[in-house]
Protein backbone atom coordinates (compact mmCIF):
# COMPACT_ATOMS: atom_id res chain seq x y z
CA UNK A 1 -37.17 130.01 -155.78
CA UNK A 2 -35.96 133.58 -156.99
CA UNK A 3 -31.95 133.99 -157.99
CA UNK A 4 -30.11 136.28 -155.36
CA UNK A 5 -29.64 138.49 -158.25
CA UNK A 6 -26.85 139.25 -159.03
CA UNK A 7 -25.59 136.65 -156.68
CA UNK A 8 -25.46 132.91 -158.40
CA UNK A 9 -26.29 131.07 -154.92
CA UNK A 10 -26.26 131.70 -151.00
CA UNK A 11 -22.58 131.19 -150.82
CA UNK A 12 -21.78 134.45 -153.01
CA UNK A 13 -24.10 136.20 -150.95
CA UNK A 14 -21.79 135.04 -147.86
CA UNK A 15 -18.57 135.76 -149.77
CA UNK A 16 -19.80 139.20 -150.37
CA UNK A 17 -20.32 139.55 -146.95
CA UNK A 18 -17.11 138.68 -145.71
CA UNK A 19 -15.52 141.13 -148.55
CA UNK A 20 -17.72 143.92 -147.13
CA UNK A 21 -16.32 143.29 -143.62
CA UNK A 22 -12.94 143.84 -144.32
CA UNK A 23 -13.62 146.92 -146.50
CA UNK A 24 -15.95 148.24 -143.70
CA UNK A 25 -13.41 147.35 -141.58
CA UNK A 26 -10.80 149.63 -143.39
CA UNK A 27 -13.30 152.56 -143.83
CA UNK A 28 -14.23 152.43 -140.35
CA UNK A 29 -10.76 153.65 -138.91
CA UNK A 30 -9.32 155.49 -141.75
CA UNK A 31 -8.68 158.86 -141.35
CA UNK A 32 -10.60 161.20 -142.33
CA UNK A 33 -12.99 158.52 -143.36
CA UNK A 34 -13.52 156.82 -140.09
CA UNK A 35 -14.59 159.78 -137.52
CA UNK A 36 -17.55 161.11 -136.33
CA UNK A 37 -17.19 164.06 -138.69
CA UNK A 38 -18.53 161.42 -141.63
CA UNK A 39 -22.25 160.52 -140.97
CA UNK A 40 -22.75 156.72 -140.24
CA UNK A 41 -24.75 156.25 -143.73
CA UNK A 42 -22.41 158.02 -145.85
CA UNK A 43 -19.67 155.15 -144.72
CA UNK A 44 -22.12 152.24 -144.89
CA UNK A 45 -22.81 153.27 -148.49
CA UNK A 46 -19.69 153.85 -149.37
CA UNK A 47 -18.20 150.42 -148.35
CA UNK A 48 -21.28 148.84 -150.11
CA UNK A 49 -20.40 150.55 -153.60
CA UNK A 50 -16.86 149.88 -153.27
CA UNK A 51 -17.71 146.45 -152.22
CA UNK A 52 -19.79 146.01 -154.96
CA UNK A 53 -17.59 147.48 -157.61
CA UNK A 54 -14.45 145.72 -156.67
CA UNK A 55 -16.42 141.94 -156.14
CA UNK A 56 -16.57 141.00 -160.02
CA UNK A 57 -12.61 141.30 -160.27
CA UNK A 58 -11.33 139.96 -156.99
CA UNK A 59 -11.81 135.89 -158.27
CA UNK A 60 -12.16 135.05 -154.94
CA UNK A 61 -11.87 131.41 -154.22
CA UNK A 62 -14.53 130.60 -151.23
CA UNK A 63 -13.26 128.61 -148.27
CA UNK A 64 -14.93 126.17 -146.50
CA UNK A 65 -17.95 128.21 -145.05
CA UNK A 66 -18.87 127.14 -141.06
CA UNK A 67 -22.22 125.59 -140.78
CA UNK A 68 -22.91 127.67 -137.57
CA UNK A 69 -23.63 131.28 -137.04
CA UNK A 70 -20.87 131.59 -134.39
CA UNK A 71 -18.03 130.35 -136.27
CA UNK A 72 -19.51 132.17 -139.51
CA UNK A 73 -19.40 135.77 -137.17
CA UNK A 74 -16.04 134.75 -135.87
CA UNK A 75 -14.72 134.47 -139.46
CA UNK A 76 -16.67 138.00 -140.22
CA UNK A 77 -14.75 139.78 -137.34
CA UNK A 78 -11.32 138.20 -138.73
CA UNK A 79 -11.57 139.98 -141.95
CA UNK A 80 -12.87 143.37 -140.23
CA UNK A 81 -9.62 142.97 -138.11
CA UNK A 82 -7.78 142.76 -141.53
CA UNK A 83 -9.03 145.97 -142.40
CA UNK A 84 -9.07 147.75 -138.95
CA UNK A 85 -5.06 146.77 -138.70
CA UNK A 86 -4.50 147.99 -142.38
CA UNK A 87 -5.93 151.38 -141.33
CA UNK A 88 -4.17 151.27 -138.26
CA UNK A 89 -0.56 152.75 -139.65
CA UNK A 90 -2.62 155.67 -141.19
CA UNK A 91 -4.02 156.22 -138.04
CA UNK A 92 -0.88 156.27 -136.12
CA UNK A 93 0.46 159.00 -138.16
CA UNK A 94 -2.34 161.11 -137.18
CA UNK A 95 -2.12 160.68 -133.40
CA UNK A 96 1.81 161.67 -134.38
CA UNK A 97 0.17 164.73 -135.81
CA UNK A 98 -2.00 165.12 -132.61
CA UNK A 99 0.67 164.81 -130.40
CA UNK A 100 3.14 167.31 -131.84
CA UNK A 101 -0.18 169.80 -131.58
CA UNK A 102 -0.50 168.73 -127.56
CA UNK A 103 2.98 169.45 -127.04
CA UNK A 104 2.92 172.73 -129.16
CA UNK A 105 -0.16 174.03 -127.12
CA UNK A 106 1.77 172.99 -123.85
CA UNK A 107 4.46 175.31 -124.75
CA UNK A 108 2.42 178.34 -126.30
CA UNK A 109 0.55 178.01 -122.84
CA UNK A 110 -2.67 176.88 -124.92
CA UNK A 111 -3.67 174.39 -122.77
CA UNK A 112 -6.64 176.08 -120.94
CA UNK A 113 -8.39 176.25 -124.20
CA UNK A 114 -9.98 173.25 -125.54
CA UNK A 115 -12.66 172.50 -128.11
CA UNK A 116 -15.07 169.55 -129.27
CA UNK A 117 -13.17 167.33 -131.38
CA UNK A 118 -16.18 166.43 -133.78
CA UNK A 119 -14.43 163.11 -134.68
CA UNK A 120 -13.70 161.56 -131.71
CA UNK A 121 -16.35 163.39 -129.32
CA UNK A 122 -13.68 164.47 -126.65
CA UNK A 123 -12.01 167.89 -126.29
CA UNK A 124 -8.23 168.06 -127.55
CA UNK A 125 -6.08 171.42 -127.43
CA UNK A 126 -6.68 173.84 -130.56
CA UNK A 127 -3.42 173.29 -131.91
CA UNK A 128 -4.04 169.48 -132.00
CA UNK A 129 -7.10 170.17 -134.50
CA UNK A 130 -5.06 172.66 -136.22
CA UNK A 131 -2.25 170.42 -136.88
CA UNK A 132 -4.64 167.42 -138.06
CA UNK A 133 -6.26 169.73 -140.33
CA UNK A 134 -2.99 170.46 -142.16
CA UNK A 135 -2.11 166.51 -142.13
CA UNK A 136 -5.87 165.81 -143.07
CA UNK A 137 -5.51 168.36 -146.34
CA UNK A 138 -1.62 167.02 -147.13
CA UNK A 139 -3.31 163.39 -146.90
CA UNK A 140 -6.31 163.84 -149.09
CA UNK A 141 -3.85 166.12 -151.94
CA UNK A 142 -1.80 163.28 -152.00
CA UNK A 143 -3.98 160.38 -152.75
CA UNK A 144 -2.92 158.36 -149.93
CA UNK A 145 -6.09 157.01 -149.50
CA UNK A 146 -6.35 155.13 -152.99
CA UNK A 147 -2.87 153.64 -151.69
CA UNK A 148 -5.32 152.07 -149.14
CA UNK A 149 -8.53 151.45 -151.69
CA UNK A 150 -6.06 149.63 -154.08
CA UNK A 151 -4.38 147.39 -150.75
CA UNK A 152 -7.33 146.31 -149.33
CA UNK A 153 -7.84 144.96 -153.29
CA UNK A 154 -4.99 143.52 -153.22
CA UNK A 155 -5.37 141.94 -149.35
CA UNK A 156 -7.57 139.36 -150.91
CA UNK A 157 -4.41 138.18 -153.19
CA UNK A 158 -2.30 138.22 -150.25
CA UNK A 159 -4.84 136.99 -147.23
CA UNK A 160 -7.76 135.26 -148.59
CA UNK A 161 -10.62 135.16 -146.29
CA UNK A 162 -10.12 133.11 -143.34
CA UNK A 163 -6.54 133.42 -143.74
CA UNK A 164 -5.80 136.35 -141.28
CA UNK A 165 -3.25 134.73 -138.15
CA UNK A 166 -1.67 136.95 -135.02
CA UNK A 167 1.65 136.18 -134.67
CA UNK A 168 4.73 137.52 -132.82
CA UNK A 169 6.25 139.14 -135.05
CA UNK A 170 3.38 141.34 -136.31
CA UNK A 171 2.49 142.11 -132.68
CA UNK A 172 6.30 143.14 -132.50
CA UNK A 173 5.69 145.18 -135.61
CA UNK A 174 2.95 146.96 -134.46
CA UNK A 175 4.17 148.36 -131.33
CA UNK A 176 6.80 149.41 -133.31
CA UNK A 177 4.75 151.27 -135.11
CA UNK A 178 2.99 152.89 -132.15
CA UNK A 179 6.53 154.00 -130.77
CA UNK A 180 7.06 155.90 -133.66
CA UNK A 181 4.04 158.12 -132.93
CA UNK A 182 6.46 159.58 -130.23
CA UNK A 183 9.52 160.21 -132.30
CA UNK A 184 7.57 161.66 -135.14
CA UNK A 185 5.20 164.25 -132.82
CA UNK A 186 8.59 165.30 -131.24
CA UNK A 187 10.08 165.73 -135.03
CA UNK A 188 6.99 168.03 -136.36
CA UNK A 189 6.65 169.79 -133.34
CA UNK A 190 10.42 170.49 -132.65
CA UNK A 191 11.11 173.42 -134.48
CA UNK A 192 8.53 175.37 -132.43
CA UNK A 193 10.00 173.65 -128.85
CA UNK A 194 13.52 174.33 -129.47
CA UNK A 195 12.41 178.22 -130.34
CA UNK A 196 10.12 178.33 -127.39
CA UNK A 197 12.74 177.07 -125.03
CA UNK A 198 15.05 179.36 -125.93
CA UNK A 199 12.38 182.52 -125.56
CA UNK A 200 11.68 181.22 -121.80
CA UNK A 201 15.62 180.89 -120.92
CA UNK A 202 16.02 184.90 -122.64
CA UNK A 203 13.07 185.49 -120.27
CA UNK A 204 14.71 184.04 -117.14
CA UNK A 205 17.57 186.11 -117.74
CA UNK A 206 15.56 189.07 -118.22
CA UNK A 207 14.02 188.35 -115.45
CA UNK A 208 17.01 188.13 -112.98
CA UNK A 209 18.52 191.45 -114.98
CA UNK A 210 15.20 193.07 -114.48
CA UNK A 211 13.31 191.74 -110.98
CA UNK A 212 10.37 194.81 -111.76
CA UNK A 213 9.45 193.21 -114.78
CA UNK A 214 6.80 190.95 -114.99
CA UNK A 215 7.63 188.03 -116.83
CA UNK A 216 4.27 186.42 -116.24
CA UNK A 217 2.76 189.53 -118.75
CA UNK A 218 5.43 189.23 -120.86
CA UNK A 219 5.49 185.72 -121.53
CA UNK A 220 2.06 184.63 -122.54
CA UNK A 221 1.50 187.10 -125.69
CA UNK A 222 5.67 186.20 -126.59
CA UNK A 223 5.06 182.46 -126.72
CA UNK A 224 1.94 182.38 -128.78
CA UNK A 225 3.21 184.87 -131.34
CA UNK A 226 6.42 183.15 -131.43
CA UNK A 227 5.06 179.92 -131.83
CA UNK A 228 2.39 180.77 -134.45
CA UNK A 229 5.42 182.37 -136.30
CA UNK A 230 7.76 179.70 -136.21
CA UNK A 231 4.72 177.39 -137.27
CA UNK A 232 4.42 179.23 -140.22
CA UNK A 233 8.12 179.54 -141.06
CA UNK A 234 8.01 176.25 -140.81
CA UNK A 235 5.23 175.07 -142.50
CA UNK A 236 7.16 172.96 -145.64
CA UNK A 237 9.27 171.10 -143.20
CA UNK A 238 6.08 170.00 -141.36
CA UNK A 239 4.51 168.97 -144.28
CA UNK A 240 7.67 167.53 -145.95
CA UNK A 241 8.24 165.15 -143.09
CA UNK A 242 4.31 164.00 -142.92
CA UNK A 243 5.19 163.55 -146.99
CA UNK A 244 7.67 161.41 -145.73
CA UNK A 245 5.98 159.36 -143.11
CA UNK A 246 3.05 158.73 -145.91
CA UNK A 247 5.42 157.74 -148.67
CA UNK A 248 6.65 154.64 -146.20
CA UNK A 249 2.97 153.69 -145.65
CA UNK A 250 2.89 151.50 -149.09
CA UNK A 251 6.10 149.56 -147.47
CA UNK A 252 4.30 149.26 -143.68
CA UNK A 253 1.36 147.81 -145.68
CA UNK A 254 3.32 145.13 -147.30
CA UNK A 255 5.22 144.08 -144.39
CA UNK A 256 1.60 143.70 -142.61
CA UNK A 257 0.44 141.78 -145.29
CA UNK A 258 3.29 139.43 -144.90
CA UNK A 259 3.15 139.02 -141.07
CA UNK A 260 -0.54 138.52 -141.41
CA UNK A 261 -0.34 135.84 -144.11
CA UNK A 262 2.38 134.15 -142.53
CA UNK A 263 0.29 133.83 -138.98
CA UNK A 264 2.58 132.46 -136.18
């Protein structure tokens, strides 16, 4: 019989298979990684060379292996949960990023126009794509996806396969998590809501000072040039608070490895 070269025996060849899962699982919602943008084949090959580069130094000690195929895929979808819930605070950030855009384009008066989001295959509001581009480009300069190479590395210190548990608390600390999508959208996109709001109340005014003068006409070219210039006034303060919110994602990672290990 033929080695499984460079595998020693079968069992490698299943402990390889399990590491691929949860690095697949990682790569298949992490931003700018995990959309539709990124051809399937590109991210397939890309978990299997990372997979097969990081393999040799993880010393992984095997656990029991099931003897059936149904506990054996069970045990594969636990460690692509691993990495799906490890991506999960990046991609939380980004919906943050989303949102502020929505609420932007709401008060511009952008929401008739809409375009093809080519990662998720549903239209979103212009300013939503514009704002994810910015976060995309801040993410990307900043490395924060080798913070996210070198965890799911070090996951197999922390969790070793098989050892992935749901418990309260890291329920509890997820939908944390997803409540702060809210508070951070209304953070980036507050500068240009405050300045908008304040436009529409000069406008009412104007409007009761001046009943011939349509405010309708007025408005819609005021708020879009406002907003796109209070956007770009306030460019660094939007990208110093997404600095901000990615800098924390090396402590959100080790308080999910934690709750994860710990299991109920």
């Amino acid at each position: 019989m033929m080695p499984l070269y460079p595998f020693p025996s079968p069992g490698e060849v299943i402990v390889f298979a399990l590491v691929l899962s949860r690095i697949a699982g990682i790569f298949a919602a992490l931003p700018t990684f995990g959309g539709r943008a990124v051809p399937t084949n590109i991210k397939v090959v890309t978990a299997f060379m990372i997979t097969l580069v990081c393999f040799p130094i993880l010393k992984i000690t095997p656990p029991p292996m099931p003897t059936d195929a149904f506990s054996l895929g069970l045990l594969a979808l636990s460690e692509v949960a691993v990495g799906l819930t490890l991506a999960l605070v990046a991609q939380m950030v980004f919906s943050a990023v989303e949102f502020s855009g929505q609420i932007i384009g709401l008060q511009m008066g952008l929401t008739i126009s809409s375009i093809l989001d080519p990662t998720r295959g549903t239209q979103v509001q212009i300013m939503s794509v514009l704002q994810s581009l910015f976060a995309t480009l801040l993410f990307l300069s900043l490395d924060v996806h080798h913070v996210f190479i070198r965890a799911v590395v070090e996951s197999f210190r922390v969790i070793p396969i098989g050892g992935w548990h749901v418990s309260g608390q890291l329920v509890s600390f997820l939908v944390q998590r997803t409540s702060d999508i809210f508070v951070l959208g209304i953070r980036l996109a507050a500068p240009v809501m405050v300045s908008l709001l304040l436009a529409t109340v000069a406008l009412g005014v104007m409007a009761r000072a001046f009943p011939q003068m349509n405010v309708f006409i007025v408005s819609m070219p005021l708020n879009i040039g406002l907003g796109f210039l209070i956007m770009g006034g306030t460019l660094m303060i939007f990208f110093h608070v997404l600095e901000v919110s990615f800098g924390n994602l090396s402590g959100q990672i080790n308080t999910l490895f934690r709750l994860m290990a710990k299991g109920g």
